[in-house]
N, C-alpha and C. Protein backbone atom coordinates (compact mmCIF):
# COMPACT_ATOMS: atom_id res chain seq x y z
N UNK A 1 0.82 -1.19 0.00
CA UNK A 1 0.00 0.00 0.00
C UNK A 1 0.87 1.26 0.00
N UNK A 2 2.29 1.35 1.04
CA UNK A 2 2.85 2.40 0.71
C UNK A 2 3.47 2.59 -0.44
N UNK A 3 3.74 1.83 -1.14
CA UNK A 3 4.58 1.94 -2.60
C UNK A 3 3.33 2.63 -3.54
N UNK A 4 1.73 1.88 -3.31
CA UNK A 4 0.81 2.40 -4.15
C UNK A 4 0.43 4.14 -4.02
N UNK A 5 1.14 4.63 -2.80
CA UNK A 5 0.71 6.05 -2.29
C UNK A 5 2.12 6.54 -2.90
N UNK A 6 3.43 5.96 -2.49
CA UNK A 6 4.46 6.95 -3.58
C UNK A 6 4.50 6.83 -4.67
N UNK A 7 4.05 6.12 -5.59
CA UNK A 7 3.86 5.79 -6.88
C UNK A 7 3.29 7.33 -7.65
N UNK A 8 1.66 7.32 -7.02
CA UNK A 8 0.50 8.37 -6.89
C UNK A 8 1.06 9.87 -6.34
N UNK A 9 1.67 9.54 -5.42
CA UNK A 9 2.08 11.49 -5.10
C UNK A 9 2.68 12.00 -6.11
N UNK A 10 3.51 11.76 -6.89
CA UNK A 10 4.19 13.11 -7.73
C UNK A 10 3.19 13.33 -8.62
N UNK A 11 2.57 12.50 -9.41
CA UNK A 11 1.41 12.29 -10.04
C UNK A 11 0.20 13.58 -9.37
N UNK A 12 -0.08 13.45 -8.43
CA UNK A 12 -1.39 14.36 -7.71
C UNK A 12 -0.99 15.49 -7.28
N UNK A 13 0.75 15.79 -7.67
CA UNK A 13 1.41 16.63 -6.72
C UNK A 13 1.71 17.81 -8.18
N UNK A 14 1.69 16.92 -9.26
CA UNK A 14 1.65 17.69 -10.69
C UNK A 14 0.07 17.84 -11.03
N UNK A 15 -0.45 17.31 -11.00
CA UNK A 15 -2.05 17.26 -11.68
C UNK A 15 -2.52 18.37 -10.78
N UNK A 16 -2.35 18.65 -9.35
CA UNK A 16 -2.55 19.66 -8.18
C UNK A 16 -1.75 20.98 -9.05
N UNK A 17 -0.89 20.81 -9.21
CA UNK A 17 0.03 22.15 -10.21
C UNK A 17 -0.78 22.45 -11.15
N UNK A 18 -0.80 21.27 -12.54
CA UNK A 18 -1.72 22.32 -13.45
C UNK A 18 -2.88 22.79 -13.67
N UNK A 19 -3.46 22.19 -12.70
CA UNK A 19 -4.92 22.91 -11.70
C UNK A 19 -4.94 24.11 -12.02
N UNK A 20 -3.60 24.11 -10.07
CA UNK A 20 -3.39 25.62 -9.93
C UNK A 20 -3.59 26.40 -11.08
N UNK A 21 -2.33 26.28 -11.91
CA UNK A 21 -2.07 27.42 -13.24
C UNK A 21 -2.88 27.64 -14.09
N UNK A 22 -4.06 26.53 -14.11
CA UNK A 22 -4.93 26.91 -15.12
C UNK A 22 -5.93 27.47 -14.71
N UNK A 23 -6.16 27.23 -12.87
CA UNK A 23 -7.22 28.12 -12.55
C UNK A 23 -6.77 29.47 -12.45
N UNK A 24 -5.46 30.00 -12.52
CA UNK A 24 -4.65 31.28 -12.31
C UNK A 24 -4.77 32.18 -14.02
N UNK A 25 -4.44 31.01 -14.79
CA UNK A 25 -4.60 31.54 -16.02
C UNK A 25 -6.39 32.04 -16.48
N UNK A 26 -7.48 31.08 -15.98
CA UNK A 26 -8.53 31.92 -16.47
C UNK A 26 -8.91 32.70 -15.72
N UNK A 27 -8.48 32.85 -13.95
CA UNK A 27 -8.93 34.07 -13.64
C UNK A 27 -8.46 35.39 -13.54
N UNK A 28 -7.06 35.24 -14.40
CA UNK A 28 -6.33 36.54 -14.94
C UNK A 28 -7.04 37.32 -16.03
N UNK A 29 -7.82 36.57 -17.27
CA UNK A 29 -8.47 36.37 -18.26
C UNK A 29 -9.79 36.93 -17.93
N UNK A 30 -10.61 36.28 -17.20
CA UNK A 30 -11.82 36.79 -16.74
C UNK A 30 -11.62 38.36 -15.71
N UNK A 31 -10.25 38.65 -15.20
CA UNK A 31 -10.06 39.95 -14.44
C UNK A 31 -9.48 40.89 -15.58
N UNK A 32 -9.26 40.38 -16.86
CA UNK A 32 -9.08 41.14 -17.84
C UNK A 32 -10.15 41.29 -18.66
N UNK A 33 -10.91 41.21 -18.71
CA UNK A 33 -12.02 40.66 -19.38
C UNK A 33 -13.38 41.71 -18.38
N UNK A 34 -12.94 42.06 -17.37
CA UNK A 34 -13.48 42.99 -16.89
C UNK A 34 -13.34 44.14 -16.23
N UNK A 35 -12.03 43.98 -17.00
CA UNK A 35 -11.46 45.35 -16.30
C UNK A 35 -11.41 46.13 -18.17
N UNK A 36 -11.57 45.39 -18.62
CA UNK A 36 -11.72 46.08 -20.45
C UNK A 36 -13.47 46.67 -20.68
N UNK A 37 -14.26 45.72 -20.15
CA UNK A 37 -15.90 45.82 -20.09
C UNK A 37 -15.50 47.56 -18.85
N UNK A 38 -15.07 47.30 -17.99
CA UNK A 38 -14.85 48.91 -17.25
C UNK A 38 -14.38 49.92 -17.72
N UNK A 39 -13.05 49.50 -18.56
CA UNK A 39 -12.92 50.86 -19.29
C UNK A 39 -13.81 51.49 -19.97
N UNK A 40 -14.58 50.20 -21.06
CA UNK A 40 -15.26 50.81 -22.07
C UNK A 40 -16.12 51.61 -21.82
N UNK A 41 -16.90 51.23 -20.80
CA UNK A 41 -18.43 51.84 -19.72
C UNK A 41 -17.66 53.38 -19.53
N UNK A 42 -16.23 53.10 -19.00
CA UNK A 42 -15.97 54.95 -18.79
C UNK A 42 -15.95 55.77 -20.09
N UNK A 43 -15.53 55.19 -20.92
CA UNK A 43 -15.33 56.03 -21.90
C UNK A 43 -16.52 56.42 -22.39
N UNK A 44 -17.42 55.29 -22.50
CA UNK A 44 -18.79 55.83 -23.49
C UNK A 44 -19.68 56.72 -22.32
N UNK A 45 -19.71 56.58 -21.43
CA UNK A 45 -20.56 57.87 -20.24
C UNK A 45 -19.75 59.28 -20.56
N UNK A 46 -17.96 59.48 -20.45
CA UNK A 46 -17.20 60.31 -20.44
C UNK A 46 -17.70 60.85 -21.89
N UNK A 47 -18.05 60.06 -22.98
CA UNK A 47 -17.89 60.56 -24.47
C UNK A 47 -19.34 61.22 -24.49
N UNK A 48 -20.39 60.81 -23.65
CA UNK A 48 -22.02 61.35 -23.83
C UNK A 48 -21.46 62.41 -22.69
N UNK A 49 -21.02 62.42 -21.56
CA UNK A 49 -21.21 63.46 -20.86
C UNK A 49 -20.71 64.72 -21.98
N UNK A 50 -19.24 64.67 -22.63
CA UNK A 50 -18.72 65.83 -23.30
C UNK A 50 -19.27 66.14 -24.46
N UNK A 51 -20.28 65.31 -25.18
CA UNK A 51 -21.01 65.57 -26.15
C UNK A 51 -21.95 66.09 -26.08
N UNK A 52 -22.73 65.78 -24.80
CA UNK A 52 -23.75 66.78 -24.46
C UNK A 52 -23.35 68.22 -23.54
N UNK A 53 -22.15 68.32 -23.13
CA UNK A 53 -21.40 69.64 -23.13
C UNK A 53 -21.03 70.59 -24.59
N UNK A 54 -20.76 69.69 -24.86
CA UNK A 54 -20.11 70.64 -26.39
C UNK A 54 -21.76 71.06 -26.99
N UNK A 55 -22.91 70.42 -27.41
CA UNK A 55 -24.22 70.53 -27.98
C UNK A 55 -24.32 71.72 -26.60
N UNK A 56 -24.62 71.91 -25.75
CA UNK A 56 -24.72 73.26 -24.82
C UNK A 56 -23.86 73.91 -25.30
N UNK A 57 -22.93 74.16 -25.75
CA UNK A 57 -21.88 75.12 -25.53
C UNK A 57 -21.84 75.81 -26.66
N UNK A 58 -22.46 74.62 -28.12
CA UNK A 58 -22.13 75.10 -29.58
C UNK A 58 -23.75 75.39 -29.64
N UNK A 59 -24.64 75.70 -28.75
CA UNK A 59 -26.38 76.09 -29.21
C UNK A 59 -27.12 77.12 -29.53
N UNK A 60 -25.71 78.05 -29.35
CA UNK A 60 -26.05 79.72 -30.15
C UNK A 60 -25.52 79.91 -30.87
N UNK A 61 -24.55 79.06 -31.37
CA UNK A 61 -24.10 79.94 -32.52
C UNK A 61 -24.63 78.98 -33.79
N UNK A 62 -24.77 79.75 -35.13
CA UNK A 62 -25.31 78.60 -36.36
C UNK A 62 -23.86 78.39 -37.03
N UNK A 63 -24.51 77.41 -37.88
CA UNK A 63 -23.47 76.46 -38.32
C UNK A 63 -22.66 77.54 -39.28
N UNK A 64 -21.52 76.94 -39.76
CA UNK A 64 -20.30 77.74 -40.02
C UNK A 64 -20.55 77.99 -41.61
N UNK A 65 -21.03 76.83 -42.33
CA UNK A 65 -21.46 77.36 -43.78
C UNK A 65 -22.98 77.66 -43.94
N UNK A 66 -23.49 77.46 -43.21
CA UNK A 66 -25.11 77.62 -43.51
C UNK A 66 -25.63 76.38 -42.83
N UNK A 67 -26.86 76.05 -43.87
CA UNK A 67 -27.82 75.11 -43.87
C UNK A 67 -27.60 74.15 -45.48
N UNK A 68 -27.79 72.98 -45.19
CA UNK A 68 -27.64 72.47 -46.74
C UNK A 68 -28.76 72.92 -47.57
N UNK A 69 -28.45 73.22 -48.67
CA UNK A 69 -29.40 73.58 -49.60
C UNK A 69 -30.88 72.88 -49.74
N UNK A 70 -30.77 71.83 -49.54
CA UNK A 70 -31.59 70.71 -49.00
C UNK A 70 -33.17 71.41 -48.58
N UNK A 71 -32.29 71.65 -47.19
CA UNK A 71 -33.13 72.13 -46.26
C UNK A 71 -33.62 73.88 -46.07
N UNK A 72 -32.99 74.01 -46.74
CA UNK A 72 -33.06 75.75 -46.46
C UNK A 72 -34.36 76.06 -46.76
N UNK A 73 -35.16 75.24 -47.77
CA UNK A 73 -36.52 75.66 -48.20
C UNK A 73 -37.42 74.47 -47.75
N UNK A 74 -37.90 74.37 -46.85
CA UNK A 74 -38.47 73.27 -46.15
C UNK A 74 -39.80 72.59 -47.22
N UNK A 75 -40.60 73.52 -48.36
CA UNK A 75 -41.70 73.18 -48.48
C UNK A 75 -41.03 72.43 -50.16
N UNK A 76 -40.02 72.54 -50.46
CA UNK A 76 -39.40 72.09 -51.50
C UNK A 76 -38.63 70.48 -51.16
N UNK A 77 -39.40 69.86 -51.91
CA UNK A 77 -38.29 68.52 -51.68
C UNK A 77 -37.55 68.37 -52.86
N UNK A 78 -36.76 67.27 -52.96
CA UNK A 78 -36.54 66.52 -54.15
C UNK A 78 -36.45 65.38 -54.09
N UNK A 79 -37.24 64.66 -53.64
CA UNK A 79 -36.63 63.54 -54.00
C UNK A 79 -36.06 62.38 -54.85
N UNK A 80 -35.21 61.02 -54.36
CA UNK A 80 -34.67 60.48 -55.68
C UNK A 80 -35.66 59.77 -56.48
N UNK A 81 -36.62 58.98 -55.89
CA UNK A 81 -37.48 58.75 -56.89
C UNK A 81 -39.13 59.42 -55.79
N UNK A 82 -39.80 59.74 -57.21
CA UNK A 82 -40.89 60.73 -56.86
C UNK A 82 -42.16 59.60 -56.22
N UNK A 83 -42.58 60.03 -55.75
CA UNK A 83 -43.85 58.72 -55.00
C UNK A 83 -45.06 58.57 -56.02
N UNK A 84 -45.73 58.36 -56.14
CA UNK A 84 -46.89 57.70 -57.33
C UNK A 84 -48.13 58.20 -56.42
N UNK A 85 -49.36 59.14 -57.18
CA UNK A 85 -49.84 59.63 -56.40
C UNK A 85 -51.29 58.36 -56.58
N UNK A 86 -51.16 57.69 -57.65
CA UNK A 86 -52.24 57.22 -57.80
C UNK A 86 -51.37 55.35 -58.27
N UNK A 87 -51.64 54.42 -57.40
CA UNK A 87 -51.47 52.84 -57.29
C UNK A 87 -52.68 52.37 -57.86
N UNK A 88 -51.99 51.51 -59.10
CA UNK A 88 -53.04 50.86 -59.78
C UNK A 88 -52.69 49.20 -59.25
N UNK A 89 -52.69 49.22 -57.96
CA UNK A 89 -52.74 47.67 -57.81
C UNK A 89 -53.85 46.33 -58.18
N UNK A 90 -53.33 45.09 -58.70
CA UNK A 90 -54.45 44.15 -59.06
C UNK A 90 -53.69 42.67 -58.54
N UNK A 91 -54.78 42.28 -57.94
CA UNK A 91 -54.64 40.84 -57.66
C UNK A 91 -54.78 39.68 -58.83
N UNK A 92 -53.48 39.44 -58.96
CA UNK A 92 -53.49 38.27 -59.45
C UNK A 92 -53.58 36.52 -59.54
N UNK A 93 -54.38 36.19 -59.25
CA UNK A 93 -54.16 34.77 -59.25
C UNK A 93 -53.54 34.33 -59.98
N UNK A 94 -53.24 33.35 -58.64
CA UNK A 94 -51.79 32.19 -59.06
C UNK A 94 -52.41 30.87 -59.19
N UNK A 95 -52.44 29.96 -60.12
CA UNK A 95 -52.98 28.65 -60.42
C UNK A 95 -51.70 27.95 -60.17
């Protein structure tokens, strides 16, 4: 029986090791893994907080070339294709 227990220890004494390291390796992974999910969260609050600073800050003055031509005449459109004021739809049967 003691030969069957030193046989087994270096064995349980390595298999106990790459345990360890592999439970070390994914919870380095998973503490990276959320410490990246944290940055991101700061940045995108930091990027809406200063965007909705700058929209306050830039709300009196108008834009630097105008308005696009587009828009300048609101009751004028153009669009790319014109809408059909009158649909001659018909049902067709399918045999």
């Amino acid at each position: 029986m003691k030969h069957k227990i030193m046989f087994f220890l270096p064995r349980l004494a390595g298999l106990a090791l790459l345990v360890g390291l592999a439970s070390l390796v994914l919870f380095l992974l998973f503490r990276l893994l959320l410490l990246v999910v944290a940055i991101g969260t700061i940045v995108a609050i930091t990027a809406k907080l200063l965007s909705g600073a700058r929209k306050k800050w830039m709300q009196g003055y108008p834009p630097e070339h105008g308005l696009h031509p587009h828009f300048r005449n609101p009751g004028h459109s153009n669009p790319a294709m014109p809408i059909a004021t009158q649909v001659n739809a018909a049902i067709v049967p399918i045999n």
